[in-house]
Every structure is written in structure tokens, then in C-alpha cells.
Protein backbone atom coordinates (compact mmCIF):
# COMPACT_ATOMS: atom_id res chain seq x y z
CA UNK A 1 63.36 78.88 113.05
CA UNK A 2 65.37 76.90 115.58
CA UNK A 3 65.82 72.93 114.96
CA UNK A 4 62.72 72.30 117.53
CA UNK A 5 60.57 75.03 116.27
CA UNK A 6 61.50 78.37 118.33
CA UNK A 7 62.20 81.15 116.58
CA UNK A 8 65.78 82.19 116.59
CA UNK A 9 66.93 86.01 116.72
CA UNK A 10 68.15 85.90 113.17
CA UNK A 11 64.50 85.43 111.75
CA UNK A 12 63.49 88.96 110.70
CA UNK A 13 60.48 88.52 107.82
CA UNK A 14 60.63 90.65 104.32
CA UNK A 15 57.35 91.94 105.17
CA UNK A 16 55.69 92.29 101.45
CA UNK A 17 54.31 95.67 100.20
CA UNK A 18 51.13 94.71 99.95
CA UNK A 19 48.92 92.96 102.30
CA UNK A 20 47.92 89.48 101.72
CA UNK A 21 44.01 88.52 100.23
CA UNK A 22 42.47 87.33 103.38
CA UNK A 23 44.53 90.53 105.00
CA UNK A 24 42.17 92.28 102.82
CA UNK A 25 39.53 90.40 103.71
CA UNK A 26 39.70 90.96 107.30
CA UNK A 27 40.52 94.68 107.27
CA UNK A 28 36.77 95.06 104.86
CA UNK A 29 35.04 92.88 107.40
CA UNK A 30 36.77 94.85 110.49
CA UNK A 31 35.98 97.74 108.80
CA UNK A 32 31.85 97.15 108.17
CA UNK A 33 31.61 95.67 112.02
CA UNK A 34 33.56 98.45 113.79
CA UNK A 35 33.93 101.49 112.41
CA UNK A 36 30.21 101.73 111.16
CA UNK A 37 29.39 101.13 115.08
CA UNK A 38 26.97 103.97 116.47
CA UNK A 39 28.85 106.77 118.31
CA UNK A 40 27.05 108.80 121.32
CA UNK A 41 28.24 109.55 124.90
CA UNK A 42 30.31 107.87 126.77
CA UNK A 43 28.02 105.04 128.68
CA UNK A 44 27.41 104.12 124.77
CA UNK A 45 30.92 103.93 123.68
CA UNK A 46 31.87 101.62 126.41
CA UNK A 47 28.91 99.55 126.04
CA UNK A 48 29.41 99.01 122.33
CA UNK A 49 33.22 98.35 123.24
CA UNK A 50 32.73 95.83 125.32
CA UNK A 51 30.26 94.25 123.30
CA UNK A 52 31.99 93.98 120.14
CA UNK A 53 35.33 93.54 121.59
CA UNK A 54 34.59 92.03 124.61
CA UNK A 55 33.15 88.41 123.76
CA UNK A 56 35.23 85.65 123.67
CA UNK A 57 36.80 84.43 120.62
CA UNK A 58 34.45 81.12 119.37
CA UNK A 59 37.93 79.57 118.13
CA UNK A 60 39.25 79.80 122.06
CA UNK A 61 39.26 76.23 122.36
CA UNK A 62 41.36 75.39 119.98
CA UNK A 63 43.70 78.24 120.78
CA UNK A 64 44.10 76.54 124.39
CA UNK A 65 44.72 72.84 123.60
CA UNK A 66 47.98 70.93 124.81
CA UNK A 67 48.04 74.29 126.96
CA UNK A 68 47.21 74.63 131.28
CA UNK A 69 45.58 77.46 131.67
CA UNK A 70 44.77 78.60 135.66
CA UNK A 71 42.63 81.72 137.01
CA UNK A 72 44.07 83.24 140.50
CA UNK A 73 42.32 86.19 141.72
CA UNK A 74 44.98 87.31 144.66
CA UNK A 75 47.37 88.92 145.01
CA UNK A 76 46.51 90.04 141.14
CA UNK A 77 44.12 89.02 139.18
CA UNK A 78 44.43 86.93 135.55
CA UNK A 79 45.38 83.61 134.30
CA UNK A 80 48.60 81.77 133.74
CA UNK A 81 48.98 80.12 130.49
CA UNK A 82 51.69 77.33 130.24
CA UNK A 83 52.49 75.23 127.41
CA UNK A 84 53.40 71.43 127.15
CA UNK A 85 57.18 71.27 128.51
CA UNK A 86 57.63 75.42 129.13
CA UNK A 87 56.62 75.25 132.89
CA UNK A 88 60.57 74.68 133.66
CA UNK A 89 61.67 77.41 131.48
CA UNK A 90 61.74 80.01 134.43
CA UNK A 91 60.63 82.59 131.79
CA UNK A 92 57.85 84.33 132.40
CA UNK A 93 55.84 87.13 129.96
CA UNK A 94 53.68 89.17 131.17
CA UNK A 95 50.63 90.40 128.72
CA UNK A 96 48.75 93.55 129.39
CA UNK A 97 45.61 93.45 126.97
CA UNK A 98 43.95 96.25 124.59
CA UNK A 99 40.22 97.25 124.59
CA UNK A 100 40.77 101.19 124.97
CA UNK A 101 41.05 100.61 128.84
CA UNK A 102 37.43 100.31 129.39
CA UNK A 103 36.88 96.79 127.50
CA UNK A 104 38.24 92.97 126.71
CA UNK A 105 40.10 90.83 129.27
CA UNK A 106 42.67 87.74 129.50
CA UNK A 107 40.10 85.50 127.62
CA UNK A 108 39.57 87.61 124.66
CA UNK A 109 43.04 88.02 123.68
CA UNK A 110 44.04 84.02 124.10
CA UNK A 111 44.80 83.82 120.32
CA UNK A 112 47.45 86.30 120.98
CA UNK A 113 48.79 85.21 124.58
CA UNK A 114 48.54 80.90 123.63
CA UNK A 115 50.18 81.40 120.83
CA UNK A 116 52.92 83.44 122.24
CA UNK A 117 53.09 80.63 125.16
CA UNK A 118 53.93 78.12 122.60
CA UNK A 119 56.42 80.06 120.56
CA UNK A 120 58.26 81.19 123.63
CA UNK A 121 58.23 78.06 125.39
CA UNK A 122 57.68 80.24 128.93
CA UNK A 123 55.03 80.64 130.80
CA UNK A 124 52.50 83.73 130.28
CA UNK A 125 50.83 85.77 132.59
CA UNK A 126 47.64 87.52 131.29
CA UNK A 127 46.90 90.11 133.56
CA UNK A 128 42.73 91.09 133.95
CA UNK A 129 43.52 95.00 135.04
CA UNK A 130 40.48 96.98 136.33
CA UNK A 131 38.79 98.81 133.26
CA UNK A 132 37.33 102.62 133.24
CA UNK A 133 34.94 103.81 133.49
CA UNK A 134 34.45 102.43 137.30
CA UNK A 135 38.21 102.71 137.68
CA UNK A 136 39.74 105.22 135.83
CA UNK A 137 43.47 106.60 135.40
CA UNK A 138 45.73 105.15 136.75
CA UNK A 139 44.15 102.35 137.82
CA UNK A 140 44.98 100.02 135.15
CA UNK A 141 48.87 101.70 135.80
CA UNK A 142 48.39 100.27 139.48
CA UNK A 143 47.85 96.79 138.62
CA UNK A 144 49.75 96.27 135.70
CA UNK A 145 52.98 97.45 138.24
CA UNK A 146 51.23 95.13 141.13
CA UNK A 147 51.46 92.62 138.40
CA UNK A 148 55.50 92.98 137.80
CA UNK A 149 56.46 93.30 141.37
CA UNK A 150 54.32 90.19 142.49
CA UNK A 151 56.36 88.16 139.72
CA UNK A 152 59.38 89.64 140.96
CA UNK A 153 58.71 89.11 144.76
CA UNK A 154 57.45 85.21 143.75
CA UNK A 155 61.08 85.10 142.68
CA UNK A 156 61.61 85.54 139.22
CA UNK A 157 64.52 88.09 137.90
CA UNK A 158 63.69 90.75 136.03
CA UNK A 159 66.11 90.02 133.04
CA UNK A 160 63.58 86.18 133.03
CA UNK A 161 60.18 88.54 132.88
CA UNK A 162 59.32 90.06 129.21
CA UNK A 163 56.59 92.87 128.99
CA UNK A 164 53.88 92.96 125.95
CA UNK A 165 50.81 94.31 125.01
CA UNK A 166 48.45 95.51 122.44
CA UNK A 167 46.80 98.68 122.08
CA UNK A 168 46.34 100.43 125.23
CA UNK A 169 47.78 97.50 126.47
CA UNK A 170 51.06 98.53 124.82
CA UNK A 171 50.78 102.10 126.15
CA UNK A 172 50.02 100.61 129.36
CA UNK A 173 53.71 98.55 128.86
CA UNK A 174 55.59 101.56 128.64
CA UNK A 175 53.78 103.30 131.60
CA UNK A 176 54.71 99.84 133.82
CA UNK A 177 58.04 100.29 133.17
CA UNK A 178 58.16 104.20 133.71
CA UNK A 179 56.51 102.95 137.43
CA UNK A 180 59.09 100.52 137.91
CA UNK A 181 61.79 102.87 136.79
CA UNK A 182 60.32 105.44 139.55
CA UNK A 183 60.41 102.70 141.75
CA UNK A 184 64.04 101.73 141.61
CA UNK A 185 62.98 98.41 140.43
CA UNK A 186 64.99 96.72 137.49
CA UNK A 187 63.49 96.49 134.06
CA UNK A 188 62.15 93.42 132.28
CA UNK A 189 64.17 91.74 129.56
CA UNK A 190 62.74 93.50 126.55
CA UNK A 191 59.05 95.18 125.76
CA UNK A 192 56.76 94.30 123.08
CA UNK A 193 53.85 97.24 121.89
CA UNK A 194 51.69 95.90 119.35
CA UNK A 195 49.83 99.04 117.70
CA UNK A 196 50.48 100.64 121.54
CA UNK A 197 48.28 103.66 122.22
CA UNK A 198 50.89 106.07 123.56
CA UNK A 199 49.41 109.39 122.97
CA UNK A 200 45.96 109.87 124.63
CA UNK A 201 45.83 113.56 123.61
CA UNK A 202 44.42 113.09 120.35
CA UNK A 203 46.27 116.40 119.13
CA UNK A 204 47.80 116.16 115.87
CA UNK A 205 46.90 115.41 112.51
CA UNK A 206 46.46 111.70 112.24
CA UNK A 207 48.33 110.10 109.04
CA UNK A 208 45.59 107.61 108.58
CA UNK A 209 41.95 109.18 109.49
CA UNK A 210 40.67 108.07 106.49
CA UNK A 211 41.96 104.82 105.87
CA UNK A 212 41.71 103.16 109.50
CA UNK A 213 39.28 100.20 109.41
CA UNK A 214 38.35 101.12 113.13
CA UNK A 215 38.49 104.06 114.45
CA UNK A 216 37.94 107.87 114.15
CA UNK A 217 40.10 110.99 115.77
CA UNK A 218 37.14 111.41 117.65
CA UNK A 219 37.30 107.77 119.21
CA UNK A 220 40.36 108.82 120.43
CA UNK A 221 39.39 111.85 122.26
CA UNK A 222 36.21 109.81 123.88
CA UNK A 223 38.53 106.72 124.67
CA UNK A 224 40.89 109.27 126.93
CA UNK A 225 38.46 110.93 128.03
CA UNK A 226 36.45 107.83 129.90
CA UNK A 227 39.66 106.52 131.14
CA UNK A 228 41.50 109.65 132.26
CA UNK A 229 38.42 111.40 133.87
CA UNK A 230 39.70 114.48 134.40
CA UNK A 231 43.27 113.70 134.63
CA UNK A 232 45.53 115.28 131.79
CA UNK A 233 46.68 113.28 129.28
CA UNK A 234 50.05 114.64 128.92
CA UNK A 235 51.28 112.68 132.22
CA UNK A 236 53.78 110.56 131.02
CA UNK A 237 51.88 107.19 132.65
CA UNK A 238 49.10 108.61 130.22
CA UNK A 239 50.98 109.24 127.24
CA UNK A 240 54.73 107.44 127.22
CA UNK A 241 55.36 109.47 124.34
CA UNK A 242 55.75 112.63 126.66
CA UNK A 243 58.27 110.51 128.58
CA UNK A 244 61.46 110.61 129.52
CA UNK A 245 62.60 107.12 128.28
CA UNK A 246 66.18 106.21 128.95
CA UNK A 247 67.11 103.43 131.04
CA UNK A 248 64.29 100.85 129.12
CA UNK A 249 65.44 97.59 127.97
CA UNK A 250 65.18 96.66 124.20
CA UNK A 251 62.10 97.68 122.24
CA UNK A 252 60.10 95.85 119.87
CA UNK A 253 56.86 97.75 118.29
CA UNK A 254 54.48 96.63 115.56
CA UNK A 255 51.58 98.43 113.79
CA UNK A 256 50.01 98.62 110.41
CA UNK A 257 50.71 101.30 108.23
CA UNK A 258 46.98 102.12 107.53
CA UNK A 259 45.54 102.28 111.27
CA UNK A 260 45.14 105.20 113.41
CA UNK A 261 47.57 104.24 115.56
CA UNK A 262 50.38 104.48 113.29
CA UNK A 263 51.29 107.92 114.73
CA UNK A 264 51.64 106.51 118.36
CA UNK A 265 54.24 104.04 116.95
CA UNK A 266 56.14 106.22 114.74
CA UNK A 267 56.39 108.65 117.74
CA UNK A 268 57.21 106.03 120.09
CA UNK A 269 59.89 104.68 118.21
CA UNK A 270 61.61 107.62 117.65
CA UNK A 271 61.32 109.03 121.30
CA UNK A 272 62.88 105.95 122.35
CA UNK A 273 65.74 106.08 119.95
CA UNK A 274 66.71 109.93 121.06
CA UNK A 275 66.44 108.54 125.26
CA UNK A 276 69.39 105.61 123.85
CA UNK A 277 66.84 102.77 123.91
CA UNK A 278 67.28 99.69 121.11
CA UNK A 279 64.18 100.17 119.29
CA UNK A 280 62.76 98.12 116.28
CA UNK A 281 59.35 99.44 114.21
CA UNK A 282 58.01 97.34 112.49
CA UNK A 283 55.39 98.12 109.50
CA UNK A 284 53.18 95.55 108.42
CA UNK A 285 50.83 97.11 105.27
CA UNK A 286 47.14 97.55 105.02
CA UNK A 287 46.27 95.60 108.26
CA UNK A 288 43.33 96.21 110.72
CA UNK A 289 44.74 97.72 114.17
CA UNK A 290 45.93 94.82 115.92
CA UNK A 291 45.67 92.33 113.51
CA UNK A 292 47.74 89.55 115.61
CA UNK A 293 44.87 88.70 117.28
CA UNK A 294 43.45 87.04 114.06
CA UNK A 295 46.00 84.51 113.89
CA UNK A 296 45.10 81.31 112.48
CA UNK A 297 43.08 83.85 109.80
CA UNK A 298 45.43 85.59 108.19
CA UNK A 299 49.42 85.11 107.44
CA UNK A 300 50.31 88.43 108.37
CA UNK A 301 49.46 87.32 112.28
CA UNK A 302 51.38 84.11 112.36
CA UNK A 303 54.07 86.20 111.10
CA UNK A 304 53.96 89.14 113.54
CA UNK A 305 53.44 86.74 116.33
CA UNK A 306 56.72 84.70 115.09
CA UNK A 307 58.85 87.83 115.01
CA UNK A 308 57.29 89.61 118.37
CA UNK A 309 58.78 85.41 119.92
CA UNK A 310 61.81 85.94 118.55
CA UNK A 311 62.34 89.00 119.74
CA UNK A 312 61.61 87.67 123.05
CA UNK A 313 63.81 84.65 122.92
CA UNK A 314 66.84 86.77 121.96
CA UNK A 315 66.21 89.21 124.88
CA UNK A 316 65.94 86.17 126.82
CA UNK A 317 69.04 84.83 125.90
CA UNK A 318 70.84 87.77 126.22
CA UNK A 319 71.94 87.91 121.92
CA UNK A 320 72.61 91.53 120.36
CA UNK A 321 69.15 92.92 119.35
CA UNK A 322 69.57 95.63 116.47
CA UNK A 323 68.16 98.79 116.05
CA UNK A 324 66.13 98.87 112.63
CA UNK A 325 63.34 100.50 111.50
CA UNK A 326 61.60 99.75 107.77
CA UNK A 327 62.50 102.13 104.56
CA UNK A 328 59.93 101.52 102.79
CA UNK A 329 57.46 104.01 104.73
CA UNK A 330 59.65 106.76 104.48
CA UNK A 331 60.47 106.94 108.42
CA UNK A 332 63.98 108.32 109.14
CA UNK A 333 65.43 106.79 112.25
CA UNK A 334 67.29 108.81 114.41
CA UNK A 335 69.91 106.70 116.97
């Protein structure tokens, strides 16, 4: 870390082997809450979706002291989070949250984005997207690109705006900047994916079916299918990992190496690396799919949120960011 507390681009954790006790904790009590939930059709999914991932974190006040936080509701809609002495900064990241596209909003996901505020020192910009089922595909691809060009029509370069996002969120990251490619527009500083959901297919044998503490295959499948309604899932604003990715500004992506997910990153990664884009994966072990959001619980999120800032800051500054991906889960990168 930096003399005054922001993290520098040289501070890259040794993430451990194993993860830490209340890491354990968490993924067990993640595990009973969620994954035990009662499947059916769709109106059920989304109903227990956005009631178990939906409510706002009890701990939200103390996420959001010494920070301004302000609603707008035109021309997008969300809230702007600023910390003490950042509103200057003329930095500006953007967060697209998760929730499978038909759940959770800005307010939910304030551990994440006011912690991120602080560590940056910029301002944030939580964006609250329309969610499926009553606006489907690619809805959620339509504001999260209304969302980049307002910032960049209010007057804010590109190379000052950072993209991140968790979960679908972090698909919906890469499917921004695939717009804005189409567009002609210029791309963002970096991109963050926390556990992104880039493959909406659900074909493939997942690494981790059995030892996810959330979610099934078959979530998956009924996820897509309430969000896409009817549209395929092989579109590359759908599924980045079918995309052509070349011209995208440095990549940072995160997941655990026991989630579902951990395909969709792997993938991801390595797309990215064949289309020429810097790309760094990052494997934390035996977490619960986005696990950041718990920080202030468990170690593991202080530290992912640390190195996703530092990332940012570097970008930002305009330092060297290197390609790397971990050994230690037997992932060959290919430049």
C-alpha cells in the first residue's frame, strides 16, 4: 500500500492454498441458505432470488459512513457513491451488479461498491439496470451502455472511467464494452469481472457441480432462460465468451476455485489472451461465488477488494499491468 493508504500496482497478494476459517464458515452458511433453496418454474426462481439476494445488507450503514451517497433517476438510473476527499479525483467507476439479471440492485451490493469508493479514491457509479423477467435480453445491455455514454457525454474521458462487476454483472461488463466497441466509442481504462457469468449456455461439463455452495447446472439453464426469453445465448452480448475480444483495455478477473462459475472465468481469461488483451485470473480457494461482497466478514474479501483497487489505480495511472494467471490450479495461459 501507498504512504496514504491506496493500493499501489505492485501489491499482488500470495493468495494461500487454503481458504481461511471464517472463509469456511461463510461458504457452509452460504451453502445451507442458498443452495438448499426450493427450485420450481421460473416465477419461483426469481421470487426466491430476489428474496434471498435481494434485501439489503443490515451492515449498510456502516458500509456508507464518511461516504455521500445520491439517487438520480434520469437520464440513468442508480446512485453515486463518493468518498471523503475523492469527489476531485475526476475518476469515475462504474459498477454493474450481480443477481442472475432478474434480482439485487445498487443497495445490495454497497459493501462491494463503498468499499471500492474508498480504496480508489474516485467516485462510483452504481448503476440500477432493469431486471428480467419484465425486461429481458438485452435490456440490462441497453442501460449498462446508456450508463457509459452518459458519463462520457457529462464529460469524463474514457481512459478516467473503469468498468466492474460481479456475476452477471461481470458478463454484463464485457457485453458494455463489446456495445461500445460496435459503437466506435473508446474503451474504459481497464475492466474488473468478479466471478463474471460469461457463458449463459450452460453446455459443458461444469468443473465444480458438486462443490459450489450455490448453485446447480440447472440454475444456470433457468437463470438464461428468464433473462434471454427466447433469444440464443450464443450472441456474444449474451455470452462474451463467444466474442470476438480484441481491442479491450486491460483485464482483471476473480473467482473461487470451488464455484460454478469457475468455468466462465477460466474461459474468459483465456479468450481474452488469444484476442491480445492483458488479462489477469485470479484464483482465490474454497470461497462462496462472489465472496467480496462479505467484506468486513472474511479476509479473503478485504483482500480481493484491495487487489481488484489496485488494479484500478494502475490502469488509472497509466503503469504497465502484467499478464499473469495462478499455477497452482493447473491453468496454462496462452498469450
Amino acid at each position: 500500500m501507498g504512504h496514504n493508504g491506496t493500493p499501489t500496482s505492485h501489491d499482488q497478494p500470495e493468495l494461500a492454498e487454503k481458504p481461511s476459517r471464517r472463509g469456511r464458515i461463510a461458504t457452509r452458511m452460504v451453502k445451507f441458505v442458498v443452495k438448499r433453496w426450493k427450485k420450481g418454474d421460473p416465477p419461483t426462481v426469481v421470487r426466491q432470488a430476489r428474496r434471498v439476494f435481494g434485501l439489503p445488507n443490515f451492515l449498510t450503514f456502516l458500509y456508507s459512513r464518511h461516504l455521500k451517497i445520491r439517487g438520480i433517476e434520469s437520464p440513468v438510473r442508480g446512485e453515486w457513491l463518493t468518498a471523503d476527499g475523492a469527489g476531485s479525483s475526476g475518476k469515475v467507476l462504474l459498477y454493474l451488479h450481480g443477481g442472475g439479471y432478474v434480482s439485487c440492485s445498487p443497495q445490495t451490493h454497497r459493501p462491494i461498491t463503498t468499499t471500492l469508493a474508498r480504496l480508489v479514491k474516485c467516485r462510483v457509479f452504481a448503476l440500477d439496470y432493469r431486471l428480467a423477467p419484465e425486461h429481458p435480453f438485452p435490456a440490462a445491455v441497453d442501460d449498462a451502455s446508456a450508463a457509459f455514454l452518459w458519463l462520457l457525454e457529462s464529460g469524463v474521458p474514457a481512459e478516467n472511467i473503469a468498468l466492474a462487476g460481479d456475476s452477471a454483472g461481470g458478463g454484463l461488463v464485457m457485453a458494455t464494452m463489446l456495445r461500445s466497441r460496435q459503437q466506435g466509442r473508446s474503451m474504459p481504462a481497464c475492466a474488473v469481472c468478479l466471478s463474471p457469468w460469461a457463458n449463459l449456455t450452460g453446455f459443458g461439463k461444469y468443473r465444480n457441480a458438486g462443490s459450489c455452495s450455490m448453485f446447480n447446472p440447472d440454475d444456470v439453464t433457468t437463470f438464461a432462460k428468464i433473462y434471454l426469453r427466447g433469444a440464443s445465448a450464443e450472441l456474444p452480448e449474451a455470452s462474451p465468451v463467444f466474442a470476438d475480444l480484441s481491442g479491450l483495455p486491460p483485464l482483471l478477473i476473480q473467482a473461487s476455485s470451488t464455484e460454478l462459475l469457475f468455468n466462465d472465468s477460466v474461459l474468459l481469461h483465456e479468450k481474452a489472451l488469444r484476442y491480445g488483451v492483458r488479462s489477469t485470473l485470479r484464483i482465490y480457494p474454497g470461497l462462496p461465488h462472489v465472496w467480496q461482497i462479505l467484506v468486513g466478514t472474511i479476509p479473503e474479501a478485504k483482500a480481493a477488494l484491495e487487489e481488484i483497487a489496485s488494479f484500478i489505480v494502475a490502469a488509472f495511472e497509466r503503469q504497465n499491468i502484467p499478464t499473469t494467471v495462478p499455477s497452482t490450479v493447473g491453468i496454462e495461459s496462452r498469450p
